[in-house]
Every structure is written in structure tokens, then in C-alpha cells.
Protein backbone atom coordinates (compact mmCIF):
# COMPACT_ATOMS: atom_id res chain seq x y z
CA UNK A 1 17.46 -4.07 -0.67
CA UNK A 2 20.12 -3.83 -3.16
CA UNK A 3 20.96 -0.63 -5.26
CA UNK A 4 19.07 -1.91 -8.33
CA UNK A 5 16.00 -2.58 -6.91
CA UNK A 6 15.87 0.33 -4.51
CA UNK A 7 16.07 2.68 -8.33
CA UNK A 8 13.48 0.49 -9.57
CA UNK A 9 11.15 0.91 -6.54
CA UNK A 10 11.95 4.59 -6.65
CA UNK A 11 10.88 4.76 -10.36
CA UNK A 12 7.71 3.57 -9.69
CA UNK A 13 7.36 5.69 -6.40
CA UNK A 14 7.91 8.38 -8.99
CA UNK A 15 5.41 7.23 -11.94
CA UNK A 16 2.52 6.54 -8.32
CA UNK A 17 3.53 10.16 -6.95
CA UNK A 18 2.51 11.64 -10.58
CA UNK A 19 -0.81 10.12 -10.95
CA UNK A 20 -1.91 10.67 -7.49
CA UNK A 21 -0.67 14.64 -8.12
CA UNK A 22 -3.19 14.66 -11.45
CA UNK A 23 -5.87 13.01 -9.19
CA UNK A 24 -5.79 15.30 -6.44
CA UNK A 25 -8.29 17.98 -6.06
CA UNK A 26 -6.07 21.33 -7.30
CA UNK A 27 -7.97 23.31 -4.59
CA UNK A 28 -7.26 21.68 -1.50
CA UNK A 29 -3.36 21.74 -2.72
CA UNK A 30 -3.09 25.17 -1.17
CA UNK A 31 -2.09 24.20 2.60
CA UNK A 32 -0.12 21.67 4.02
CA UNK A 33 -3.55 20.07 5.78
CA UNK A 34 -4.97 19.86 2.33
CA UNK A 35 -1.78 18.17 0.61
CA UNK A 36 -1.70 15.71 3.88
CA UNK A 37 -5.47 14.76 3.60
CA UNK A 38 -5.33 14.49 0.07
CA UNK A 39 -2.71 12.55 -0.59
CA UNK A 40 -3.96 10.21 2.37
CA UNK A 41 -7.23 9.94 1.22
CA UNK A 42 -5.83 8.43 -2.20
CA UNK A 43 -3.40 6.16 -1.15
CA UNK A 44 -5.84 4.53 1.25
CA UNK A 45 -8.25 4.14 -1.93
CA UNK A 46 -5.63 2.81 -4.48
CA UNK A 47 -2.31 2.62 -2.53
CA UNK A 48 -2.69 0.83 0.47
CA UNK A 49 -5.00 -1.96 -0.79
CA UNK A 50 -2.50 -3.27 -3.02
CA UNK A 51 0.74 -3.04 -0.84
CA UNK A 52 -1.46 -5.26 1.70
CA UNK A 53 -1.98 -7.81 -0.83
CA UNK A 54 1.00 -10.00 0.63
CA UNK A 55 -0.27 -9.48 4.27
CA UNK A 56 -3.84 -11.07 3.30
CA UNK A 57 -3.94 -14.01 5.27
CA UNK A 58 -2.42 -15.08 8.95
CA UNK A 59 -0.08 -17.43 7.35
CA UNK A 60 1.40 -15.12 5.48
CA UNK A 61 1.84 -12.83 7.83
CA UNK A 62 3.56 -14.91 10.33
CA UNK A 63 6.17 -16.59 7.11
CA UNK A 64 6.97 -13.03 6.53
CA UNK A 65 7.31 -11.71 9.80
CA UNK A 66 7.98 -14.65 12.28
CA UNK A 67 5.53 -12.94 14.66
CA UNK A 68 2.08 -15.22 15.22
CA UNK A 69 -1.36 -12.84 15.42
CA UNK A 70 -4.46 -13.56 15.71
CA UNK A 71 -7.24 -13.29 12.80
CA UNK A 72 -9.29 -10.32 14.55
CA UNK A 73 -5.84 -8.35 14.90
CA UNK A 74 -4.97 -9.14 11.41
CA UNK A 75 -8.41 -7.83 10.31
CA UNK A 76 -6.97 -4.61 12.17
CA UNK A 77 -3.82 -4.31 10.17
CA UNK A 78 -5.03 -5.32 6.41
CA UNK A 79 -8.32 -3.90 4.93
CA UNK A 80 -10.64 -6.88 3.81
CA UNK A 81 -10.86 -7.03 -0.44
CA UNK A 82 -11.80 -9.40 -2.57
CA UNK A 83 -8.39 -10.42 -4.03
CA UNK A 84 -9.44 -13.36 -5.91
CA UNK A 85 -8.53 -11.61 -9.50
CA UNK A 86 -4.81 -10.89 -7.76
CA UNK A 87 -1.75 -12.64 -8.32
CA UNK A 88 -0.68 -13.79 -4.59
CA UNK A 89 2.42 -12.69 -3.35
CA UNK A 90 4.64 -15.81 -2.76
CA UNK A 91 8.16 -14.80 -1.37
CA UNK A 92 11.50 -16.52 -2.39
């Protein structure tokens, strides 16, 4: 990843970090385990979902990768959604 793109991702690691911070429950800030199980707990809601998006299908998987799996371990790795109101990822 070039320099530009690795300040762009970082910006919107940033503006991500922020809103999960106002989402989190203030009162379970107060210990690491809290900050850990909070922060998990909302990036497997919203997070996670989304950066799975290009790992939907087996296909894509094995373009990206150049590893083959099969569909149960793929069900494993990516949590089912309905993405059919998402843009696809198509690499270059």
C-alpha cells in the first residue's frame, strides 16, 4: 500500500475509531476488559460485516487469495448478510 492510501485509510480508521468511542457504553470504559469487549462487540455489529463484503462468495475468495476453500469453511470465515443493496467489491 502506497503512502497516500495508507493516510487515507488511516483517516477513516480515525473518523470509525470516533464514532465507535460515542457509541460505547461510558461505564464499561473503566477497565481494560470493558474497553476490549466493547469495542469488540461493535465492530462485530458494524465493522466486521462490511470489511467481509469482498470475501462474500468462494470465488472471490480464491481470486483474492489464490487459496481454494470450501463453502462450509467459508461460511466459517465471513458472517452470512444479505448484501444485495451493496456495491460488490471487484478488484483491479
Amino acid at each position: 500500500m502506497n503512502s497516500q492510501k495508507q493516510a487515507e485509510l488511516q483517516q477513516h480508521l480515525d473518523a470509525i475509531a470516533a464514532i465507535l468511542y460515542q457509541e460505547a457504553d461510558p461505564t464499561e470504559l473503566t477497565t481494560l476488559e470493558g474497553i476490549e469487549k466493547n469495542v469488540r462487540a461493535l465492530a462485530q455489529e458494524h465493522v466486521w460485516p462490511q470489511l467481509g463484503i469482498f470475501l462474500s462468495t468462494v470465488q472471490d475468495l480464491a481470486m483474492l487469495t489464490g487459496v481454494s476453500i470450501s463453502h462450509s469453511t467459508l461460511q466459517r470465515f465471513v458472517q452470512r448478510e444479505d448484501w444485495s443493496e451493496v456495491v460488490r467489491f471487484v478488484p483491479a
